[in-house]
N, C-alpha and C. Protein backbone atom coordinates (compact mmCIF):
# COMPACT_ATOMS: atom_id res chain seq x y z
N UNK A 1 0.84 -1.17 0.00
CA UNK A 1 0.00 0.00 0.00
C UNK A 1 0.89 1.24 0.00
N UNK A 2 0.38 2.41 -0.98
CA UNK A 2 1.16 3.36 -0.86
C UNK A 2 0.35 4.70 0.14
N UNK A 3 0.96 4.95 0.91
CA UNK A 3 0.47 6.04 1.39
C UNK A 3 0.59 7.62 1.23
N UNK A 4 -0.12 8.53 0.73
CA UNK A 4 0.12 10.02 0.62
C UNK A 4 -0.27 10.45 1.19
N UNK A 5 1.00 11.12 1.55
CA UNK A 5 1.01 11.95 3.11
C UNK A 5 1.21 13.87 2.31
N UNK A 6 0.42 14.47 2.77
CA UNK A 6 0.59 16.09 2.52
C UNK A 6 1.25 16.79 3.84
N UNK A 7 2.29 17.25 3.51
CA UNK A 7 3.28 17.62 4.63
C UNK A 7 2.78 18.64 5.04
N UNK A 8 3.02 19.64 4.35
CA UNK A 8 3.16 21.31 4.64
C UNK A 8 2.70 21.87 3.61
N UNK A 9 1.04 22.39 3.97
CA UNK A 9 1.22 23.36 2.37
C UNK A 9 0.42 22.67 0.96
N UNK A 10 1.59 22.56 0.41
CA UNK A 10 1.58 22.00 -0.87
C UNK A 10 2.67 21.04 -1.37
N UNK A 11 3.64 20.94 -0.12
CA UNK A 11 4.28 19.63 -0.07
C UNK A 11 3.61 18.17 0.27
N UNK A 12 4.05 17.36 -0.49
CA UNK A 12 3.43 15.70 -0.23
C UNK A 12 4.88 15.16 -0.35
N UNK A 13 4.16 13.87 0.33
CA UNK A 13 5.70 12.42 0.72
C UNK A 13 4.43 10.96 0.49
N UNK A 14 5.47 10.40 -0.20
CA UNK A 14 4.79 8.78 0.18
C UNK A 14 5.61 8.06 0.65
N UNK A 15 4.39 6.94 1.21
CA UNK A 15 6.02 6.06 1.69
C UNK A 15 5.04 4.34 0.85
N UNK A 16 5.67 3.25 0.60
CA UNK A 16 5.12 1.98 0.95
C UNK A 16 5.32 1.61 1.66
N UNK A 17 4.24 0.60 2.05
CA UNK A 17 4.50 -0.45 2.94
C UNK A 17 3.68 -1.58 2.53
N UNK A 18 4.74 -2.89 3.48
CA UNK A 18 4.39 -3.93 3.24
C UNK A 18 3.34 -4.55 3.74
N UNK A 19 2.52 -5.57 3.66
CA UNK A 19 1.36 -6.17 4.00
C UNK A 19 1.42 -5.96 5.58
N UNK A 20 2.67 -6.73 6.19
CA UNK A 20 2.67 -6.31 7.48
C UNK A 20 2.58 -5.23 8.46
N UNK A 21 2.95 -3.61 7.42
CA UNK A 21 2.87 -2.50 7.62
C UNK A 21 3.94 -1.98 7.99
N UNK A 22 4.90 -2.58 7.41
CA UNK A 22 6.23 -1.67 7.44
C UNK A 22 6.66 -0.77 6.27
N UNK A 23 7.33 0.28 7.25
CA UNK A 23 7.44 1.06 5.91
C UNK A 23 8.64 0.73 4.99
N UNK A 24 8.73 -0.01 3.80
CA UNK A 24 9.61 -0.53 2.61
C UNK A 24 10.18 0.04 1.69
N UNK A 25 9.78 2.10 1.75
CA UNK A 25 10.37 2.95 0.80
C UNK A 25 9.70 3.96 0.79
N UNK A 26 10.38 4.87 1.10
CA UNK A 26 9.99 6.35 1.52
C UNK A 26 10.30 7.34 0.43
N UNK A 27 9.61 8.17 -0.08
CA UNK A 27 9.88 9.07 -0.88
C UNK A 27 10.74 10.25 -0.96
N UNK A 28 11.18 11.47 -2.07
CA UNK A 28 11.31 12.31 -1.02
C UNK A 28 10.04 13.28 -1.08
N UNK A 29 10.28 14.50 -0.61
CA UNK A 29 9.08 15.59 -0.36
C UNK A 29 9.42 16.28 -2.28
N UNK A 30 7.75 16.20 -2.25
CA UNK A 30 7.38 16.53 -3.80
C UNK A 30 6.72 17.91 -3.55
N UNK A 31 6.60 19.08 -4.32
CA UNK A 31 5.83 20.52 -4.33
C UNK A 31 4.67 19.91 -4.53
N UNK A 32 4.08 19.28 -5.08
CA UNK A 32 2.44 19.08 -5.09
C UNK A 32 2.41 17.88 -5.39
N UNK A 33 1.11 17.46 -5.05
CA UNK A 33 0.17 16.40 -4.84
C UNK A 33 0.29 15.45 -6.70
N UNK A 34 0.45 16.23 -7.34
CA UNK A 34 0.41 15.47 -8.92
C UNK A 34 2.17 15.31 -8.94
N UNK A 35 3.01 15.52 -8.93
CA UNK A 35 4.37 15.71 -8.74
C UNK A 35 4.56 14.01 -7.92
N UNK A 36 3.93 13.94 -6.72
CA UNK A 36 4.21 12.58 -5.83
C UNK A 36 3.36 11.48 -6.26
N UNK A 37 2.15 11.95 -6.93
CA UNK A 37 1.38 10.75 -7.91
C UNK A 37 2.38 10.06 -8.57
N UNK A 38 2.88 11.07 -9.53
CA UNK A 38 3.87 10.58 -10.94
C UNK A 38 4.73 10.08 -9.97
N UNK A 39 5.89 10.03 -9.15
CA UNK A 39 6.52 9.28 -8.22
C UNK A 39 5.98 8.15 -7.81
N UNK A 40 4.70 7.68 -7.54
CA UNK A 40 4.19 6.93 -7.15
C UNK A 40 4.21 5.94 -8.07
N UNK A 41 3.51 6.12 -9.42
CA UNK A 41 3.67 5.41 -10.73
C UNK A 41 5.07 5.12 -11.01
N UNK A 42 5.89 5.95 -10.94
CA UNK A 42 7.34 5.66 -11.13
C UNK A 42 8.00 4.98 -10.71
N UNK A 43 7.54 4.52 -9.44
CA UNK A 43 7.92 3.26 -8.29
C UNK A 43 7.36 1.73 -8.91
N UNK A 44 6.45 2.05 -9.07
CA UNK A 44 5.24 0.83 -9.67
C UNK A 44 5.88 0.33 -11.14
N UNK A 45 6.45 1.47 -11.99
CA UNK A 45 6.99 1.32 -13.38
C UNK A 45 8.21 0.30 -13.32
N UNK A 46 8.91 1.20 -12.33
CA UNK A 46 11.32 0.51 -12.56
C UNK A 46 10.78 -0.55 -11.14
N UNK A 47 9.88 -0.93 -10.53
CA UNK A 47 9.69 -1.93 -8.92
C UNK A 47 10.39 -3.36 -9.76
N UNK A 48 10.46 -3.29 -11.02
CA UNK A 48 10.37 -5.04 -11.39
C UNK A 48 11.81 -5.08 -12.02
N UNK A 49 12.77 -3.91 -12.00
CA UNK A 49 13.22 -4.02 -12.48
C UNK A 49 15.14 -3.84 -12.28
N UNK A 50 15.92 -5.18 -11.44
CA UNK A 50 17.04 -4.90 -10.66
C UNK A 50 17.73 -3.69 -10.69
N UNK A 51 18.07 -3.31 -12.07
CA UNK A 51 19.21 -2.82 -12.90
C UNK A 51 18.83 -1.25 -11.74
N UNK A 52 16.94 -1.06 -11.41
CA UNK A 52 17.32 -0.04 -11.30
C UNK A 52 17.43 0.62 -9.48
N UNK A 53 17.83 -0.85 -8.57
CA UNK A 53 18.12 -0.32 -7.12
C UNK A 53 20.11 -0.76 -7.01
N UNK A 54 20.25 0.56 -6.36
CA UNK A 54 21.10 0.88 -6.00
C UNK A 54 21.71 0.52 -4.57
N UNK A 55 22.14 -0.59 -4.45
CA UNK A 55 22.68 -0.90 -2.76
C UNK A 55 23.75 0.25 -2.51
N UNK A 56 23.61 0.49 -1.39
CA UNK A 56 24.43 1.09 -0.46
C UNK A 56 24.61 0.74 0.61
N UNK A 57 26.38 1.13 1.57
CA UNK A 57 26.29 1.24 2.92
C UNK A 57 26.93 2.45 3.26
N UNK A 58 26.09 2.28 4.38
CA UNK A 58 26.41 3.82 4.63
C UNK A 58 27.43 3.72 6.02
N UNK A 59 28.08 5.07 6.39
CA UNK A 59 29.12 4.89 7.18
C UNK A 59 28.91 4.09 8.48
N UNK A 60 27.66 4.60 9.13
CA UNK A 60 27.79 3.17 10.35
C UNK A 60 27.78 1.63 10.03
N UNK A 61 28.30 1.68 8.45
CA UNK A 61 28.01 0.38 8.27
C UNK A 61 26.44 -0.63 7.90
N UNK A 62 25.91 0.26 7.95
CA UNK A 62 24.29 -0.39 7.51
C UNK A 62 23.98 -0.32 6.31
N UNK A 63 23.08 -0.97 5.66
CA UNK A 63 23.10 -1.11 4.23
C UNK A 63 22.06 -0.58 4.15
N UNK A 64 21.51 0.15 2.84
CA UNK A 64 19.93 0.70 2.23
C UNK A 64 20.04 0.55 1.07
N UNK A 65 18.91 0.74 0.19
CA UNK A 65 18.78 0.67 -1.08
C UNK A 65 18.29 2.34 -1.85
N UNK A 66 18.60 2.73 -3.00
CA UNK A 66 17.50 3.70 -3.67
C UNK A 66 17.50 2.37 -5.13
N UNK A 67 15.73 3.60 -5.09
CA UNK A 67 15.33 2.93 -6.67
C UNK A 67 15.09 3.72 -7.61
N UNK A 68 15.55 3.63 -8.49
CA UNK A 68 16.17 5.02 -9.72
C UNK A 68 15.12 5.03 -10.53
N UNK A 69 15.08 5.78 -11.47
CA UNK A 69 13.88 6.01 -12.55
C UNK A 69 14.75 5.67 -13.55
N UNK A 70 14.57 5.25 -14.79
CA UNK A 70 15.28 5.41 -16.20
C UNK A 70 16.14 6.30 -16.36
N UNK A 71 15.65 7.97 -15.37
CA UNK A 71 16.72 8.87 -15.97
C UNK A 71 17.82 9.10 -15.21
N UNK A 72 17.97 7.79 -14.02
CA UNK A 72 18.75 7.95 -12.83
C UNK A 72 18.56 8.59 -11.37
N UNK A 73 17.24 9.38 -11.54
CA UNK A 73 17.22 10.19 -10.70
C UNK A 73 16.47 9.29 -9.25
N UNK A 74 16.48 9.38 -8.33
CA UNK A 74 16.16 8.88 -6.89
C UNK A 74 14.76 8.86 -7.24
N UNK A 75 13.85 7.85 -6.93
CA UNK A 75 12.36 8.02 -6.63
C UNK A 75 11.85 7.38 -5.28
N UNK A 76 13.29 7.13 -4.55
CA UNK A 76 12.49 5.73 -3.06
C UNK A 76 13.82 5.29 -2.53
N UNK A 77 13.80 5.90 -1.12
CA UNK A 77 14.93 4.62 -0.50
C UNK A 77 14.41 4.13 0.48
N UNK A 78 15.30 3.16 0.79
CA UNK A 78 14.48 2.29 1.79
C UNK A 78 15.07 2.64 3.39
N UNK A 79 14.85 2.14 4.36
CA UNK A 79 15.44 2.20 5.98
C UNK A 79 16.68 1.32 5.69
N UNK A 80 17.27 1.88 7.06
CA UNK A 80 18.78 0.96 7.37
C UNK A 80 18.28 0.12 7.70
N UNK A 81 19.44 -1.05 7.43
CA UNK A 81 19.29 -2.73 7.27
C UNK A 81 20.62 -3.13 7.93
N UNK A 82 20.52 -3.96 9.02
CA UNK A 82 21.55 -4.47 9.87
C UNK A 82 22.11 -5.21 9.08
N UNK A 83 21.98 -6.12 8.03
CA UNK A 83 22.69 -6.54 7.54
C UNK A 83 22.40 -6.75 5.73
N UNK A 84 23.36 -7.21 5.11
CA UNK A 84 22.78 -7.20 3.52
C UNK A 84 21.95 -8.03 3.00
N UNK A 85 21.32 -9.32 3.20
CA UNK A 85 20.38 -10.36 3.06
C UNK A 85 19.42 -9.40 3.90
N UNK A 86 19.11 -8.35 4.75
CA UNK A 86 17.73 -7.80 5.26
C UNK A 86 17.83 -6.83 4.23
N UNK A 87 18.81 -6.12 3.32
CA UNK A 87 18.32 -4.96 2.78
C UNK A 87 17.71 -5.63 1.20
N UNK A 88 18.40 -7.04 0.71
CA UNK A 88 17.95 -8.11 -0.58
C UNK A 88 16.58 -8.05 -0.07
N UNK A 89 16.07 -9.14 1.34
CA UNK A 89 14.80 -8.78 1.35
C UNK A 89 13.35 -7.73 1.11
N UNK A 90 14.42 -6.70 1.40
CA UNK A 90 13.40 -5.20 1.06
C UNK A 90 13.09 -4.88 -0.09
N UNK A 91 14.55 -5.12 -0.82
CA UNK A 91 14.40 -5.47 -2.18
C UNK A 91 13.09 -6.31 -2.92
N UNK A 92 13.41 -7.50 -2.92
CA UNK A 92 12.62 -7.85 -2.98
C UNK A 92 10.55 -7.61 -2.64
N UNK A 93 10.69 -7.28 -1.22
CA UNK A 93 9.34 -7.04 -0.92
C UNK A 93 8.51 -5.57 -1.89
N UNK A 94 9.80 -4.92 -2.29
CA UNK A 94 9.49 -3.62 -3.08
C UNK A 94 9.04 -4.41 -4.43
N UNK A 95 9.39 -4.87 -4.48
CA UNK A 95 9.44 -6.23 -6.17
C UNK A 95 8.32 -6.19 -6.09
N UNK A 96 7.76 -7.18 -5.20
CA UNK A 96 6.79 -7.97 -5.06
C UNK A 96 5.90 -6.95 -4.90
N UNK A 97 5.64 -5.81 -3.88
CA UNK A 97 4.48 -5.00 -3.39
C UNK A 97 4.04 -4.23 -4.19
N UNK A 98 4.88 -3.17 -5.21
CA UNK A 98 4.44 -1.83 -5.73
C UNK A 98 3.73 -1.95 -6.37
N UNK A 99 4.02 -3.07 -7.77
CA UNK A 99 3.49 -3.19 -8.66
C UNK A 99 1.95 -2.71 -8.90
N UNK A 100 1.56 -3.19 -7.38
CA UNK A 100 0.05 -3.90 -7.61
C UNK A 100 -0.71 -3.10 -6.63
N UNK A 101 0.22 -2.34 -6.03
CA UNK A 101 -0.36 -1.52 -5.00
C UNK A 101 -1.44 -0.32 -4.78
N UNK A 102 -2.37 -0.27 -4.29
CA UNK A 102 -2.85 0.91 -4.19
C UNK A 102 -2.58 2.24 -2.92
N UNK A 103 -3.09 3.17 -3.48
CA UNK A 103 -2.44 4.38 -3.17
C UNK A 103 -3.65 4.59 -2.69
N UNK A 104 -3.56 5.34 -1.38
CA UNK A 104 -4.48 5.90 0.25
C UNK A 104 -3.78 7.17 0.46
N UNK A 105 -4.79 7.75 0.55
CA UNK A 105 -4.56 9.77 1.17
C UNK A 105 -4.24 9.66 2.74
N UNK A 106 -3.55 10.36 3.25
CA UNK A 106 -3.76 10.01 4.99
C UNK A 106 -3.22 11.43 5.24
């Protein structure tokens, strides 16, 4: 499920989450509400597709992912992951979830 969240204004953020209700990929903050739609779709579009998440670790040593658009640019990263088989899993659950997901105002 994707959730849209309206920050401030005319800022919006989404995040997914998984069946269990964790959050699996957070957006960043979009100027308007049609701006984080198209983000939303954009997640759902490159979700199936490896080439386009990016592992990382970051200096304390924890691993995260972003998931790129075609034109490279960031559309979703995920939380720190104690280890690299938990951040594959997220991976994965992003695979599996976006595709098909629907999108909730909150």
């Amino acid at each position: 499920m994707f959730e849209l969240k309206n920050k401030e204004g005319s800022s919006y953020h989404f995040t997914l989450k998984a069946k269990n209700g964790q959050v699996i990929l957070s957006s960043e903050v979009y100027n308007s509400k049609a701006a984080a739609e198209n983000g939303i779709e954009s997640v759902k579009k490159n979700a199936s597709e490896d080439g386009r998440y990016e592992r990382k670790t970051a200096k304390n040593g924890k691993f995260f992912f972003n998931l790129k658009a075609g034109n490279g640019q960031v559309i979703g990263s995920s939380q720190m992951y104690s280890s690299e088989s938990g951040m594959e899993n997220g991976i994965n659950s992003v695979r599996e979830n976006a595709p098909d997901a629907k999108t909730k105002e909150v």
